[in-house]
Protein backbone atom coordinates (compact mmCIF):
# COMPACT_ATOMS: atom_id res chain seq x y z
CA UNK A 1 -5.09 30.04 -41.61
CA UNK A 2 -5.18 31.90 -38.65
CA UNK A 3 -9.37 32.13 -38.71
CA UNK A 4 -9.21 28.08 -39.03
CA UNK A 5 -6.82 27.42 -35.87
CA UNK A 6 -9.46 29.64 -33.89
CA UNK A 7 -12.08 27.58 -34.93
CA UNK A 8 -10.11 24.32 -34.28
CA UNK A 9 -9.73 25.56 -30.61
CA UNK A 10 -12.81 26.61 -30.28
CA UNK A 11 -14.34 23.73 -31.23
CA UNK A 12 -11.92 21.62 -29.04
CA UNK A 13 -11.55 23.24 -26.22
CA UNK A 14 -15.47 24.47 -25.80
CA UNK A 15 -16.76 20.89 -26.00
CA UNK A 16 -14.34 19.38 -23.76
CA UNK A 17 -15.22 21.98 -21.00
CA UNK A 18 -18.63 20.72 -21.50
CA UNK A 19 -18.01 17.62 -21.34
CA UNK A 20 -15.63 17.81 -18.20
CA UNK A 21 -18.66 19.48 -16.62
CA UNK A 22 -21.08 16.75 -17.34
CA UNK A 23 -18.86 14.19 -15.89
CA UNK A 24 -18.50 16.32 -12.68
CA UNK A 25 -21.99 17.46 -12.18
CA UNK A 26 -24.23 15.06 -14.08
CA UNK A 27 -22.26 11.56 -14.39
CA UNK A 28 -20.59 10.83 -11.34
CA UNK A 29 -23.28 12.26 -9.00
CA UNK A 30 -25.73 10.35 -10.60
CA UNK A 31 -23.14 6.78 -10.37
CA UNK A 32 -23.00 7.70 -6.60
CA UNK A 33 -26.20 7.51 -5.83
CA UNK A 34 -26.54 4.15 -7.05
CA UNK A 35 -25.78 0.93 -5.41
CA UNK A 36 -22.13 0.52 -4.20
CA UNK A 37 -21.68 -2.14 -6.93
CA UNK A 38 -23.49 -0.13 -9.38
CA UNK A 39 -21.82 3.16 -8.93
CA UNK A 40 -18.25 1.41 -8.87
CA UNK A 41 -19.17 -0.23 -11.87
CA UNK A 42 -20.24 3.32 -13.45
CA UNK A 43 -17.09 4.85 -12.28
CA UNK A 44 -15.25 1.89 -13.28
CA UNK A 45 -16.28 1.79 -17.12
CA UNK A 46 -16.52 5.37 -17.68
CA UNK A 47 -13.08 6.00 -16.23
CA UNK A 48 -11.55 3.27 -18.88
CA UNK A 49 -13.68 5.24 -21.68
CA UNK A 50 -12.71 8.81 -20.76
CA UNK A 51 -9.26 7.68 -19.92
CA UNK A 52 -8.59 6.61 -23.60
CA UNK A 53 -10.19 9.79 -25.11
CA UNK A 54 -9.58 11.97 -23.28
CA UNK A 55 -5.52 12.65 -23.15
CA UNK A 56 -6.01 13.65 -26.82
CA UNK A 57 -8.64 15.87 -26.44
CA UNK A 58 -6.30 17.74 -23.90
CA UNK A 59 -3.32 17.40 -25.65
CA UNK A 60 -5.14 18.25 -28.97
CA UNK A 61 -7.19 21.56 -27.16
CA UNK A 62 -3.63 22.59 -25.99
CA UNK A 63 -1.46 22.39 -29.28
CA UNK A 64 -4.66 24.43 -31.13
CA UNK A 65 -4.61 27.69 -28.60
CA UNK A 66 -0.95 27.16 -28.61
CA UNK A 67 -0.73 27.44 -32.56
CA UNK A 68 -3.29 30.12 -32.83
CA UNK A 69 -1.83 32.11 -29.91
CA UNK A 70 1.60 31.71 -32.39
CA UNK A 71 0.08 32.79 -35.47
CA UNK A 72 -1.93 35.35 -33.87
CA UNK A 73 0.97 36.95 -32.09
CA UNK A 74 1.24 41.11 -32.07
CA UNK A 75 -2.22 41.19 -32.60
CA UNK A 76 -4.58 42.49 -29.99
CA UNK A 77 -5.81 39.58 -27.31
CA UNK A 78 -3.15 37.06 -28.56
CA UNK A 79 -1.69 37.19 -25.07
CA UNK A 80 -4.93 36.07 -23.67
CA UNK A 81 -4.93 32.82 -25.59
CA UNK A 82 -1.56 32.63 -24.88
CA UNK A 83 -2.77 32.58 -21.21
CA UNK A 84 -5.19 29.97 -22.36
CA UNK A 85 -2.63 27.85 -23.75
CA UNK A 86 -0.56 28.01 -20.23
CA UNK A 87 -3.62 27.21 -18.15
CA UNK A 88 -4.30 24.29 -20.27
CA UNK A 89 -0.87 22.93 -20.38
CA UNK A 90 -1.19 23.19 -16.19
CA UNK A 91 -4.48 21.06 -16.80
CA UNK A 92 -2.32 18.73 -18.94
CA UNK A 93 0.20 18.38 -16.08
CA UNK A 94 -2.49 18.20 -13.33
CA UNK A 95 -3.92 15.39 -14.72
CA UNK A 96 -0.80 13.55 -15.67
CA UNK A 97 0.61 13.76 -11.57
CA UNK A 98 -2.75 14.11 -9.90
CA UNK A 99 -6.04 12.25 -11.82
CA UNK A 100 -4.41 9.93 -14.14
CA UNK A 101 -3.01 7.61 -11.31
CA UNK A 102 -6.21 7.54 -9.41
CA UNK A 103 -8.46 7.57 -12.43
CA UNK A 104 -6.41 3.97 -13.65
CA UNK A 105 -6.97 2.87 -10.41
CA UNK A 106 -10.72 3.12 -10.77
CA UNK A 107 -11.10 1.75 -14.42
CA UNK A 108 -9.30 -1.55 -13.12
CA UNK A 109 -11.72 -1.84 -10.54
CA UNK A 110 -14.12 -4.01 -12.63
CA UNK A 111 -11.15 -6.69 -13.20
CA UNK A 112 -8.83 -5.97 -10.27
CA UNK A 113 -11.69 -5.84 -7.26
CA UNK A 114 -12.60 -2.78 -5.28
CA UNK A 115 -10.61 -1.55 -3.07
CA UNK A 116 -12.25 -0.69 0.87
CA UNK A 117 -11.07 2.79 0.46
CA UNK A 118 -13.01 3.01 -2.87
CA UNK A 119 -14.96 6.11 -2.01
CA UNK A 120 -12.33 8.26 -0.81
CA UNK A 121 -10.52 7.42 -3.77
CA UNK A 122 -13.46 8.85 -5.90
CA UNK A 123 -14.68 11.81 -3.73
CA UNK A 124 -10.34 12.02 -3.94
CA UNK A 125 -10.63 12.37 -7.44
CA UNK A 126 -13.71 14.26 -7.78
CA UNK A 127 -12.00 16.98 -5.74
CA UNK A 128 -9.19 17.41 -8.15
CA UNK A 129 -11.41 17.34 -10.93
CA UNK A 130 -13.59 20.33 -9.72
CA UNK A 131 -10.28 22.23 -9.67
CA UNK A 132 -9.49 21.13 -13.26
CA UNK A 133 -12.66 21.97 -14.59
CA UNK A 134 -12.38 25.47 -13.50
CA UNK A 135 -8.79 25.66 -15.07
CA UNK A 136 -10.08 25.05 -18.17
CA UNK A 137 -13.03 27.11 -18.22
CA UNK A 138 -11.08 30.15 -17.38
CA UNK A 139 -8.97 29.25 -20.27
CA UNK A 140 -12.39 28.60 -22.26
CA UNK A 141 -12.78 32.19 -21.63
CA UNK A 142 -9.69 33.25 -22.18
CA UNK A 143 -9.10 31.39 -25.58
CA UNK A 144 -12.90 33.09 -26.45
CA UNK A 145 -11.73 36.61 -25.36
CA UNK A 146 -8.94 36.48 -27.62
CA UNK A 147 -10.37 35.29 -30.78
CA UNK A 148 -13.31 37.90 -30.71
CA UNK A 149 -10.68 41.01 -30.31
CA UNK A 150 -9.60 40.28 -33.47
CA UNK A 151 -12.81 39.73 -35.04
């Protein structure tokens, strides 16, 4: 059971690092260097995509190293996905105070009208997003680290 949650976590956690990646260094840069109308639009639709996805992906990449860091416990490097599971829980609660707000801001854009302030809302939310992405790489690593010690 305990070789199955590993690869549950793995497989959730790697991807959405990935994926958070892309949208920070491939998708957005490429929206802002479009047309103001364009690039809000970008930002716009792929905020209301992403928005609906991806608070399971966290939750779900968070309950996996949590559960194998459980059943894995007394064995050598369950601490460190233990430490995986705490960075991604402060990932969860980043998000929820800090990205969440802005990010439903920017998917309503396309119905609700842009804002003047749109950029520094974006480059805003970009910022924070850097900073979240490297949370959860660390506990990429972390999470990875511990389930090859007890290979």
């Amino acid at each position: 059971m305990e070789q199955l949650v590993s690869v549950v976590a793995l497989l959730l956690v790697g991807p959405m690092v990935g994926v958070e990646l892309a949208v920070g260094l491939v998708v957005n840069p490429t929206a802002d260097r479009l047309a103001d109308e364009a690039a809000v639009q970008s930002r716009s639709t792929a905020a209301g995509s992403l928005g609906r996805m991806m608070p399971f992906w966290y939750a779900g990449s968070l309950a996996a190293a949590a559960v194998w860091t459980a059943l894995s416990w007394g064995q050598p490097g369950a601490w460190l996905g233990g430490a995986s599971a705490v960075l991604l829980a402060i990932s969860v609660a980043m998000s929820i105070v800090l990205l969440v707000p802005i990010n439903k801001r920017v998917a309503n854009w396309a119905t609700a009208g842009v804002p003047a302030e749109w950029k520094q809302q974006v480059r805003r939310w970009d910022r924070l997003h850097y900073g979240r992405v490297a949370i959860i790489a660390v506990a990429l690593g972390l999470l990875v680290s511990g389930v090859s010690q007890q290979l």
